[in-house]
N, C-alpha and C. Protein backbone atom coordinates (compact mmCIF):
# COMPACT_ATOMS: atom_id res chain seq x y z
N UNK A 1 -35.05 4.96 -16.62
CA UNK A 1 -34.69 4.05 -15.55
C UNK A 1 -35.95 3.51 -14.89
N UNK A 2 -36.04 2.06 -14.36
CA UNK A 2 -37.28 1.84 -13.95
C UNK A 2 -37.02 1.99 -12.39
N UNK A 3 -37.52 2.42 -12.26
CA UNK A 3 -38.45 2.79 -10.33
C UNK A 3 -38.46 1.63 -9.20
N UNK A 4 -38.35 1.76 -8.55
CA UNK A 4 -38.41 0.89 -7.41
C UNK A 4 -37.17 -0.51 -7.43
N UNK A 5 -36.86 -0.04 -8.36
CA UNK A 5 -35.98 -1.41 -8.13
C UNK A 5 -34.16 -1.29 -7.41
N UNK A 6 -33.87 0.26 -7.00
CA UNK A 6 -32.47 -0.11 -6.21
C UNK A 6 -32.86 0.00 -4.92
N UNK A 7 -31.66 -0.58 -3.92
CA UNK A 7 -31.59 -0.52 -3.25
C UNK A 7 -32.15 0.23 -1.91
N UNK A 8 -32.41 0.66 -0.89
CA UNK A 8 -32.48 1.85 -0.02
C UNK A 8 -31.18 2.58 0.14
N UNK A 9 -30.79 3.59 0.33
CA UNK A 9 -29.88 4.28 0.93
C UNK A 9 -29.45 5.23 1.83
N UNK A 10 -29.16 4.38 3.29
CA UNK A 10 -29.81 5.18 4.08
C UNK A 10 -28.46 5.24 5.19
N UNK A 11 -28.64 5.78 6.26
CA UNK A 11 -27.42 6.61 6.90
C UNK A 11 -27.03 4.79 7.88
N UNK A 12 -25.76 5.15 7.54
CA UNK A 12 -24.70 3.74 8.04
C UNK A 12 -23.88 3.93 9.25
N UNK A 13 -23.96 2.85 10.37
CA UNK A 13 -22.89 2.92 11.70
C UNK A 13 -21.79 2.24 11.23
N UNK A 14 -20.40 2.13 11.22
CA UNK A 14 -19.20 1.59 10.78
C UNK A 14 -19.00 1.59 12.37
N UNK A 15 -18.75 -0.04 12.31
CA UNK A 15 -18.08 0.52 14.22
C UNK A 15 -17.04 -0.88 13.70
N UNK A 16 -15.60 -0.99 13.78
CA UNK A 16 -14.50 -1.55 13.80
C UNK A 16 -14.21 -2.41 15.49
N UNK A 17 -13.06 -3.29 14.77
CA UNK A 17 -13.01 -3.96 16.18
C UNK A 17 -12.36 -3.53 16.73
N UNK A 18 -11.17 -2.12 16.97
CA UNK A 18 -10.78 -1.63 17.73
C UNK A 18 -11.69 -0.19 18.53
N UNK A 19 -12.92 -0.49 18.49
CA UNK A 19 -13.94 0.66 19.02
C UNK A 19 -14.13 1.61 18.20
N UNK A 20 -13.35 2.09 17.29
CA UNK A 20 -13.77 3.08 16.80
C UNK A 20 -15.16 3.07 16.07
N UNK A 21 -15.93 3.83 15.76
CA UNK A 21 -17.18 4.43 15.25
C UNK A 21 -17.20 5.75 14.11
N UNK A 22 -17.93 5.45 13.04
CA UNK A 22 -18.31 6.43 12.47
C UNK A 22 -19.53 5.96 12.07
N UNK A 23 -20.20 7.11 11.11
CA UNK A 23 -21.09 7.48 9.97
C UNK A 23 -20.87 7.16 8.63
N UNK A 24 -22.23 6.72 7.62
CA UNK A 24 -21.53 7.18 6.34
C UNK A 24 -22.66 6.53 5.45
N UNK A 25 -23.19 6.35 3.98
CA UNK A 25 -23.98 5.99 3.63
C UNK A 25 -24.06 4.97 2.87
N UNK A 26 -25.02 3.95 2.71
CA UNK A 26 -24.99 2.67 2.04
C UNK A 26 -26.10 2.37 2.18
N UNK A 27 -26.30 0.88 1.74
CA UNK A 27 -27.46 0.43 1.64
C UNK A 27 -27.67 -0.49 2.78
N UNK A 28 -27.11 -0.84 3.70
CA UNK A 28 -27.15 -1.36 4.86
C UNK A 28 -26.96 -0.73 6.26
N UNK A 29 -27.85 -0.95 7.13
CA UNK A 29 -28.08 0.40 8.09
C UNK A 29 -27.07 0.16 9.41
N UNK A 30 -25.98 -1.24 9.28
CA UNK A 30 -25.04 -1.03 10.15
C UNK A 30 -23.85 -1.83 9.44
N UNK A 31 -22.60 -2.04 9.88
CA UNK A 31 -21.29 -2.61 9.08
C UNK A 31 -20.50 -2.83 10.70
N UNK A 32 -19.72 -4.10 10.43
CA UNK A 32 -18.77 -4.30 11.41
C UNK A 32 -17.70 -4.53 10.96
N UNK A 33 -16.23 -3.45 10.72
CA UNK A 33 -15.28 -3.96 9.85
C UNK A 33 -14.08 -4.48 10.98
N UNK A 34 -13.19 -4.85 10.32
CA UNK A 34 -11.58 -5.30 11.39
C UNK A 34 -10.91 -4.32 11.53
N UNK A 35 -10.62 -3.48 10.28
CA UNK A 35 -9.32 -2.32 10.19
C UNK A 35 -10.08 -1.21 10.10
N UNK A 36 -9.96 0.08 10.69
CA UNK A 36 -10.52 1.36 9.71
C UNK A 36 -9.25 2.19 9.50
N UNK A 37 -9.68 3.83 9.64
CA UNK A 37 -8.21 4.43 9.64
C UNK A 37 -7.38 4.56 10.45
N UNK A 38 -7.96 4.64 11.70
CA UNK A 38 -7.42 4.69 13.07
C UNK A 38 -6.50 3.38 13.46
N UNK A 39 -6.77 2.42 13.21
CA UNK A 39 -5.94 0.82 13.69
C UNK A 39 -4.98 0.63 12.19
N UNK A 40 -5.31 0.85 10.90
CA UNK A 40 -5.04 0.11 10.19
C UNK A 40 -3.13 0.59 10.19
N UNK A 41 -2.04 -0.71 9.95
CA UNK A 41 -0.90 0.10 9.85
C UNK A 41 -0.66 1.31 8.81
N UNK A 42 -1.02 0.68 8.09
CA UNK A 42 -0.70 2.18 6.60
C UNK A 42 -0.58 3.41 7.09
N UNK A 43 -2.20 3.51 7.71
CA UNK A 43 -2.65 5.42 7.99
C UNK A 43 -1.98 5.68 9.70
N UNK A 44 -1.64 4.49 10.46
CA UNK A 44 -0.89 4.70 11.68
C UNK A 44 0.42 5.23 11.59
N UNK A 45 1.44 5.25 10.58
CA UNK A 45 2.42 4.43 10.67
C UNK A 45 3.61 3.88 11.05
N UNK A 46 2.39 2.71 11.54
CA UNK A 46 3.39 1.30 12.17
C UNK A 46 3.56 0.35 10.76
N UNK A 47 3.55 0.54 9.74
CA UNK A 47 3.73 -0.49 8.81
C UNK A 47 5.17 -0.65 8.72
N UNK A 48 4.95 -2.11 8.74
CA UNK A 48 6.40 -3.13 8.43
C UNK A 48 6.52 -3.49 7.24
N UNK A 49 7.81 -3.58 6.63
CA UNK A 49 7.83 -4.49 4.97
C UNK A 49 8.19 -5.70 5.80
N UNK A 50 6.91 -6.70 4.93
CA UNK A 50 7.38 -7.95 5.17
C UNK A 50 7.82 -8.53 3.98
N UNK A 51 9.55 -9.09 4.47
CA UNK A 51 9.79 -9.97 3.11
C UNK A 51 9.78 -11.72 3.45
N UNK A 52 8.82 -11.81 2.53
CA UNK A 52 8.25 -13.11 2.25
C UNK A 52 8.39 -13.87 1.56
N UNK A 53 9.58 -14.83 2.03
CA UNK A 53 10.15 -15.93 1.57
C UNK A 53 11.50 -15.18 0.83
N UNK A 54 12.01 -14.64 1.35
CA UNK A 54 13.26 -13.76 0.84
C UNK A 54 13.31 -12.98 -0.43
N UNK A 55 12.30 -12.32 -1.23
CA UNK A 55 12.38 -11.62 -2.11
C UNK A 55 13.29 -10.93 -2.10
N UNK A 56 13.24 -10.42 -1.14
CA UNK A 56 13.74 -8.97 -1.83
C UNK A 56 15.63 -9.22 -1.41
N UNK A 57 16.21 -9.77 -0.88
CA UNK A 57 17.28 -10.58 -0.75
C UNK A 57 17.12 -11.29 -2.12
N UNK A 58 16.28 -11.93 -2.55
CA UNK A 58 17.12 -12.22 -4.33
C UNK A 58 17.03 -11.77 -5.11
N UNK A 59 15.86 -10.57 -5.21
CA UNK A 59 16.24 -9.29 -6.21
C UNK A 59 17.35 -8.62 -6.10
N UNK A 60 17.82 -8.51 -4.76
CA UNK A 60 18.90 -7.73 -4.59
C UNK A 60 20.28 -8.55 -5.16
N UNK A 61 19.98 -10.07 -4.96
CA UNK A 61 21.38 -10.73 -5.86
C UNK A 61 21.37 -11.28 -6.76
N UNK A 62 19.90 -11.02 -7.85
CA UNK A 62 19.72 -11.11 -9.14
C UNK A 62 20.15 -9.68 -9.43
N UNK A 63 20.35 -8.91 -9.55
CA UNK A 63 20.77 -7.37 -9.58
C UNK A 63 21.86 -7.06 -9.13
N UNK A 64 22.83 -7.44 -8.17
CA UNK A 64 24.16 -7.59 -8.05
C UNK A 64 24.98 -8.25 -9.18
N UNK A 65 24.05 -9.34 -9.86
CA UNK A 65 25.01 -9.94 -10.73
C UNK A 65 24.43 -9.34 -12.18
N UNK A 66 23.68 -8.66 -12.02
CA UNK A 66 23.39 -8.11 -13.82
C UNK A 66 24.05 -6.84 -13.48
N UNK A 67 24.54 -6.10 -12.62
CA UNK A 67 25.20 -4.97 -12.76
C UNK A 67 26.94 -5.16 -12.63
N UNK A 68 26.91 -6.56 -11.88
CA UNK A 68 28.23 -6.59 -11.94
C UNK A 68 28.52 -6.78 -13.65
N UNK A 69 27.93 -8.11 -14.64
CA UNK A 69 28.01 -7.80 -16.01
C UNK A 69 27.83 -6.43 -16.47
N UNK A 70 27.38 -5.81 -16.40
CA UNK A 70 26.77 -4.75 -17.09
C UNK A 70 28.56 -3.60 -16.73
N UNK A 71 29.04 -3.75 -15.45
CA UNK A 71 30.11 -3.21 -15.76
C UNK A 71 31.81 -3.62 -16.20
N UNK A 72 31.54 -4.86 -16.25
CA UNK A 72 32.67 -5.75 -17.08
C UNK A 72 32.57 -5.48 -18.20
N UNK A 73 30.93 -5.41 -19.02
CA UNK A 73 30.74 -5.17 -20.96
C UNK A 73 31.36 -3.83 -20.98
């Protein structure tokens, strides 16, 4: 491997826009993200299913009508 040529890697501030703060390592010695674990819905959970543009309402009546066939055959 040749020498000198990666990066630095050196100790990282993560500070999010809801205040939170941590540690952690990279090649850049600070980071400003939007979500971490603390805000994000997933790891809160406050997560909502969003249905978008009615999916899941026409899976559900593309699938009403292949099971209704399926028990007429």
């Amino acid at each position: 491997m040749k020498t000198e040529i990666h990066p630095a890697y050196v100790d990282c501030t993560v500070t999010c826009s809801c205040g939170n703060t941590f540690t952690t390592h990279s090649t850049k010695s600070e980071l400003h993200v939007e979500l971490c674990n603390n805000c994000h819905p997933f790891f809160t959970g406050k997560q909502k299913l969003v249905d978008t543009g009615g999916r899941v309402e026409r899976f559900q009546r593309r699938y009403a009508k292949t099971a209704a066939r399926a028990r007429k055959a």
